[in-house]
N, C-alpha and C. Protein backbone atom coordinates (compact mmCIF):
# COMPACT_ATOMS: atom_id res chain seq x y z
N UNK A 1 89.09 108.17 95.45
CA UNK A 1 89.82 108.01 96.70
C UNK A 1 89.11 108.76 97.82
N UNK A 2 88.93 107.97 98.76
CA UNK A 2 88.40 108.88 100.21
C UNK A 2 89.17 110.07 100.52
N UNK A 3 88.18 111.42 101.04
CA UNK A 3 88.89 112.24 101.28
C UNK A 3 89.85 112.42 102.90
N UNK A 4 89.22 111.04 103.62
CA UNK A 4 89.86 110.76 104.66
C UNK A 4 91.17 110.14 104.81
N UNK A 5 92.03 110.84 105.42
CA UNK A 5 92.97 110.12 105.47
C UNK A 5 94.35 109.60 107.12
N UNK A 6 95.01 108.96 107.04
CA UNK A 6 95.27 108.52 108.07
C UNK A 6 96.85 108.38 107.98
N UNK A 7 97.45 108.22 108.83
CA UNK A 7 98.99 107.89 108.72
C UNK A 7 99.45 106.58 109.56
N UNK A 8 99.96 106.22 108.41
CA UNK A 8 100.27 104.67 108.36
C UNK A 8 102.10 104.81 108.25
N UNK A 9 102.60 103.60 109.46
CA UNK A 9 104.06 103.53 109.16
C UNK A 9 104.34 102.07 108.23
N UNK A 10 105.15 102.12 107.12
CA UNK A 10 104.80 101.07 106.52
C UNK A 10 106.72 100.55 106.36
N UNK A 11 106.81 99.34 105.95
CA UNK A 11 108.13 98.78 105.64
C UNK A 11 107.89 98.28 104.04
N UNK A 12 109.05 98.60 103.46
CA UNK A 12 109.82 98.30 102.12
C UNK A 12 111.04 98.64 101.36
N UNK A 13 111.23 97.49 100.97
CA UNK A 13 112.78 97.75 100.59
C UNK A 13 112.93 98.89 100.06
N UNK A 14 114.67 99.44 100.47
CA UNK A 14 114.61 100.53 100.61
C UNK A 14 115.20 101.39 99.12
N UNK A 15 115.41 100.14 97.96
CA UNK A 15 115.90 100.63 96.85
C UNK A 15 114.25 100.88 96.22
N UNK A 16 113.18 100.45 96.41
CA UNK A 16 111.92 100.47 95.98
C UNK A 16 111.34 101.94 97.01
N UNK A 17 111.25 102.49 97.32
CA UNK A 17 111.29 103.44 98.36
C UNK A 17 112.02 104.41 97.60
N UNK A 18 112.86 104.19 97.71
CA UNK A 18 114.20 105.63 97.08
C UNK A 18 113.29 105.57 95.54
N UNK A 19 113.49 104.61 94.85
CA UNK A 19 113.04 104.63 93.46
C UNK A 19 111.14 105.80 93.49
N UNK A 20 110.29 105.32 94.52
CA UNK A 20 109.29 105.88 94.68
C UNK A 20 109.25 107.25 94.82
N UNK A 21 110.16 107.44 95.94
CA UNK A 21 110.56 108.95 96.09
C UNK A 21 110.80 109.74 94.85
N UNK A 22 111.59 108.88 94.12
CA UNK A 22 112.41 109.91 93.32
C UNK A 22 111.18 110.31 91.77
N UNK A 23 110.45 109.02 91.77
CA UNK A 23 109.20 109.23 90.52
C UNK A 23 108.20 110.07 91.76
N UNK A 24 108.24 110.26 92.76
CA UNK A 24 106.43 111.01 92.86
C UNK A 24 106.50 112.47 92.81
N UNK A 25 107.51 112.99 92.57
CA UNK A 25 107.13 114.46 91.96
C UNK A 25 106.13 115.55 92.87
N UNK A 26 105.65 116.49 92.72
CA UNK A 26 105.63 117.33 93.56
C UNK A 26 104.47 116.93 94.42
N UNK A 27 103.62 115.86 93.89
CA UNK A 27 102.47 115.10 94.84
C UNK A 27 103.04 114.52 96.16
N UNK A 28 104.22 114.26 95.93
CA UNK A 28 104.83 114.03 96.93
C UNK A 28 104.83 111.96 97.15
N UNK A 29 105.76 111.38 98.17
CA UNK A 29 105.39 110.13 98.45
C UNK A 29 104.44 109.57 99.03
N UNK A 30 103.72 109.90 99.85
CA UNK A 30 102.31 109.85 100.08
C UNK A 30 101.59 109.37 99.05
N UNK A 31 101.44 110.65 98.45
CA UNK A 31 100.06 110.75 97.10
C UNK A 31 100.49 109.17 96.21
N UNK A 32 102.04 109.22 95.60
CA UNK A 32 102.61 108.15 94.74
C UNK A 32 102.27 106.98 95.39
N UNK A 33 102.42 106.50 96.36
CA UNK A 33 102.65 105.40 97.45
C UNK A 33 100.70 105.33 97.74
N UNK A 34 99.61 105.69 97.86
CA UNK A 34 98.19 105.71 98.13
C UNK A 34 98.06 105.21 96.57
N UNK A 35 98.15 106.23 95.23
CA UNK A 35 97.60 106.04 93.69
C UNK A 35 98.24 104.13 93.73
N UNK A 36 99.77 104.03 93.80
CA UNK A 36 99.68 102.29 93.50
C UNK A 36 99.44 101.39 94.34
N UNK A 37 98.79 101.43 95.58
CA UNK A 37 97.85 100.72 96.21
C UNK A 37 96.64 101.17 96.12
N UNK A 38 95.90 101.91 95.55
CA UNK A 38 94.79 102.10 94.64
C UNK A 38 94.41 101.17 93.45
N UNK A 39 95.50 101.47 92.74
CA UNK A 39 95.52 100.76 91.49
C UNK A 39 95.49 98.97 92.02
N UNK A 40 96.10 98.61 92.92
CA UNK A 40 96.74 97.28 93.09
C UNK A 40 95.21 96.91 93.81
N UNK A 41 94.22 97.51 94.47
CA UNK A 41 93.21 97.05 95.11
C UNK A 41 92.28 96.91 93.65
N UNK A 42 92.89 97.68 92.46
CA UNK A 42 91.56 97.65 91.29
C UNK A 42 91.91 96.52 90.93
N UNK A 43 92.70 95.74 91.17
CA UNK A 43 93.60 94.79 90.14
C UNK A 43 93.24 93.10 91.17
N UNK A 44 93.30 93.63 92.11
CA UNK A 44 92.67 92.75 93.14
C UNK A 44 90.94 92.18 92.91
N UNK A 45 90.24 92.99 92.94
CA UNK A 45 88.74 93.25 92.76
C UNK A 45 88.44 92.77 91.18
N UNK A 46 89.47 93.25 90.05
CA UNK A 46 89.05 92.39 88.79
C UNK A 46 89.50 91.31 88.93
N UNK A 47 90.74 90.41 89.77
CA UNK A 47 90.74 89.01 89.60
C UNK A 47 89.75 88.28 90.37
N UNK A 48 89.54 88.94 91.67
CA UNK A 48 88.08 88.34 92.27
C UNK A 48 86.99 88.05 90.99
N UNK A 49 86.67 89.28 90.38
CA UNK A 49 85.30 89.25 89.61
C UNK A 49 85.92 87.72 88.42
N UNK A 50 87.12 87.61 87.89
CA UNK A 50 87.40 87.05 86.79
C UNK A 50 87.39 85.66 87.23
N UNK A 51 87.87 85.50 88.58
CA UNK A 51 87.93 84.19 89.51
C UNK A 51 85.77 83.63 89.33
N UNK A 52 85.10 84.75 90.03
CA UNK A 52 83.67 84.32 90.07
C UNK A 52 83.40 83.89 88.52
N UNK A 53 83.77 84.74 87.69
CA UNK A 53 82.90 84.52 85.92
C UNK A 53 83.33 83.39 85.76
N UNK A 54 85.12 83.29 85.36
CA UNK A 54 85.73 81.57 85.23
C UNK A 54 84.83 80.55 86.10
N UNK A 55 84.53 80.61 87.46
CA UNK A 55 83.83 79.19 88.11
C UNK A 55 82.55 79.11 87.60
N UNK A 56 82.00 80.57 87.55
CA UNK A 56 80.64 80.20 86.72
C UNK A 56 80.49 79.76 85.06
N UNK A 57 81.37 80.02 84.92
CA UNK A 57 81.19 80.04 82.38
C UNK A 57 82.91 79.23 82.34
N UNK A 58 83.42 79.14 83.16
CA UNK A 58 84.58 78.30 82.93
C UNK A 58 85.74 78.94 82.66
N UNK A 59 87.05 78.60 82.36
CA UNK A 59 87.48 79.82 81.86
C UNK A 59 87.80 80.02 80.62
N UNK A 60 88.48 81.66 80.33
CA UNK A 60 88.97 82.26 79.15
C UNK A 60 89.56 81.48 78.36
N UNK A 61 89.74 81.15 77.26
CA UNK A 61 90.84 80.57 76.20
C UNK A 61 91.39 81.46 75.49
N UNK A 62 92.46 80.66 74.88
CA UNK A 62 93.19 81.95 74.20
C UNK A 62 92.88 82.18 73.49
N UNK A 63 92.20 81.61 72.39
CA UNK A 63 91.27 82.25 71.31
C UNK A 63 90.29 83.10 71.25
N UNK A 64 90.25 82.79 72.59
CA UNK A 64 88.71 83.96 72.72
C UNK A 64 89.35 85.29 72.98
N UNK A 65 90.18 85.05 73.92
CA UNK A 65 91.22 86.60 74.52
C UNK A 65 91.77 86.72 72.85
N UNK A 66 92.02 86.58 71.94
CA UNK A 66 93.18 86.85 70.83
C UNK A 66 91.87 87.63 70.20
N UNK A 67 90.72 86.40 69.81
CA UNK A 67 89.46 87.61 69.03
C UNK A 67 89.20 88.91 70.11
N UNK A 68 88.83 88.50 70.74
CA UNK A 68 88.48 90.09 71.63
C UNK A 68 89.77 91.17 71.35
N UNK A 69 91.09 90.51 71.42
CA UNK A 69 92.48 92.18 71.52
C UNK A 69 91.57 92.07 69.82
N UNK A 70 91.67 91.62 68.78
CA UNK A 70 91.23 91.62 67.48
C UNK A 70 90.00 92.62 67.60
N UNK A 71 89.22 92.57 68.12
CA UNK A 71 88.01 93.49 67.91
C UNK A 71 88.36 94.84 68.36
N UNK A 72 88.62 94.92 69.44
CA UNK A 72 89.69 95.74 70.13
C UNK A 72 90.63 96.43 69.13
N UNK A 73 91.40 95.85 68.85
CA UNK A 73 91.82 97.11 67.40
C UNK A 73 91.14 97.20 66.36
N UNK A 74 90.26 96.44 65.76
CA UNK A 74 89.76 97.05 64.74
C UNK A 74 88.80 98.17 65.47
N UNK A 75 88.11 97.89 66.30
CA UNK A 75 87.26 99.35 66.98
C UNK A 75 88.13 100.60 67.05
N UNK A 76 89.19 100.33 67.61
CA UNK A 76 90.20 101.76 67.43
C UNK A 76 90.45 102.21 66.18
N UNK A 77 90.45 101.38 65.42
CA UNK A 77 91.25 101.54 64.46
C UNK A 77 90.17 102.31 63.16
N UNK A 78 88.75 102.11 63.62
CA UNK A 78 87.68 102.74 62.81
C UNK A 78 87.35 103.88 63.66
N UNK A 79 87.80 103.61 64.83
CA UNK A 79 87.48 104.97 66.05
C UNK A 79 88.27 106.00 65.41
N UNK A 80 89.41 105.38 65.16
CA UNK A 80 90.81 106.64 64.68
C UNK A 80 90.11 107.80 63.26
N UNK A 81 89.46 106.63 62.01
CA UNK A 81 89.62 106.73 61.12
C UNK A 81 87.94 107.77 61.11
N UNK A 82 87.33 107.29 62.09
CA UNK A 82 86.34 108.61 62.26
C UNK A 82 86.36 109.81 62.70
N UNK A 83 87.14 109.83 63.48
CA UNK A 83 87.92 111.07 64.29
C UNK A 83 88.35 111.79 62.96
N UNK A 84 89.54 111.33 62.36
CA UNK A 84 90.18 112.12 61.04
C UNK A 84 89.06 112.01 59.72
N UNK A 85 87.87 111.72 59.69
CA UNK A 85 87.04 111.63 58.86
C UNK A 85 86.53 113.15 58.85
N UNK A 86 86.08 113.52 60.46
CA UNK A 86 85.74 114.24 61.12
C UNK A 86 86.72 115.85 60.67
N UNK A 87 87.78 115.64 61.35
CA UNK A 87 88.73 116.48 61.04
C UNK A 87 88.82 117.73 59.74
């Protein structure tokens, strides 16, 4: 995050607001309210990139997404078992 910063007046409902307030904790609403429009610009920038790969290679199927979560745990799952190998 830039160490620059600026003050912005912003509008939102006000049960989403209260709810924000009440989770951002001693960072305050600021800090809470910057981290999930942080996050929401990362989330932005991977569907761009996923939008470019799909037009170029076509897109994802579900089989392919199901093997990948599949590899995906078995890697943890030998990650785990080296860790406590370790131990």
């Amino acid at each position: 995050m830039s160490d620059l910063t600026g003050k912005y007046s912003i509008t939102m409902p006000r049960d989403i607001a209260e709810a924000a307030k009440a989770r951002s904790g001693p960072s305050g609403l600021s800090a809470y309210v910057a981290a999930a429009v942080a996050r929401q610009i990362e989330r932005d920038n991977l569907n761009e990139l996923i939008q470019v790969a799909e037009a170029e290679h076509g897109p994802v199927t579900d089989d392919e997404i199901q093997s990948l979560r599949e590899q995906l745990a078995q890697a943890r799952r030998e990650q785990e078992q080296h860790g406590a190998d370790a131990a």
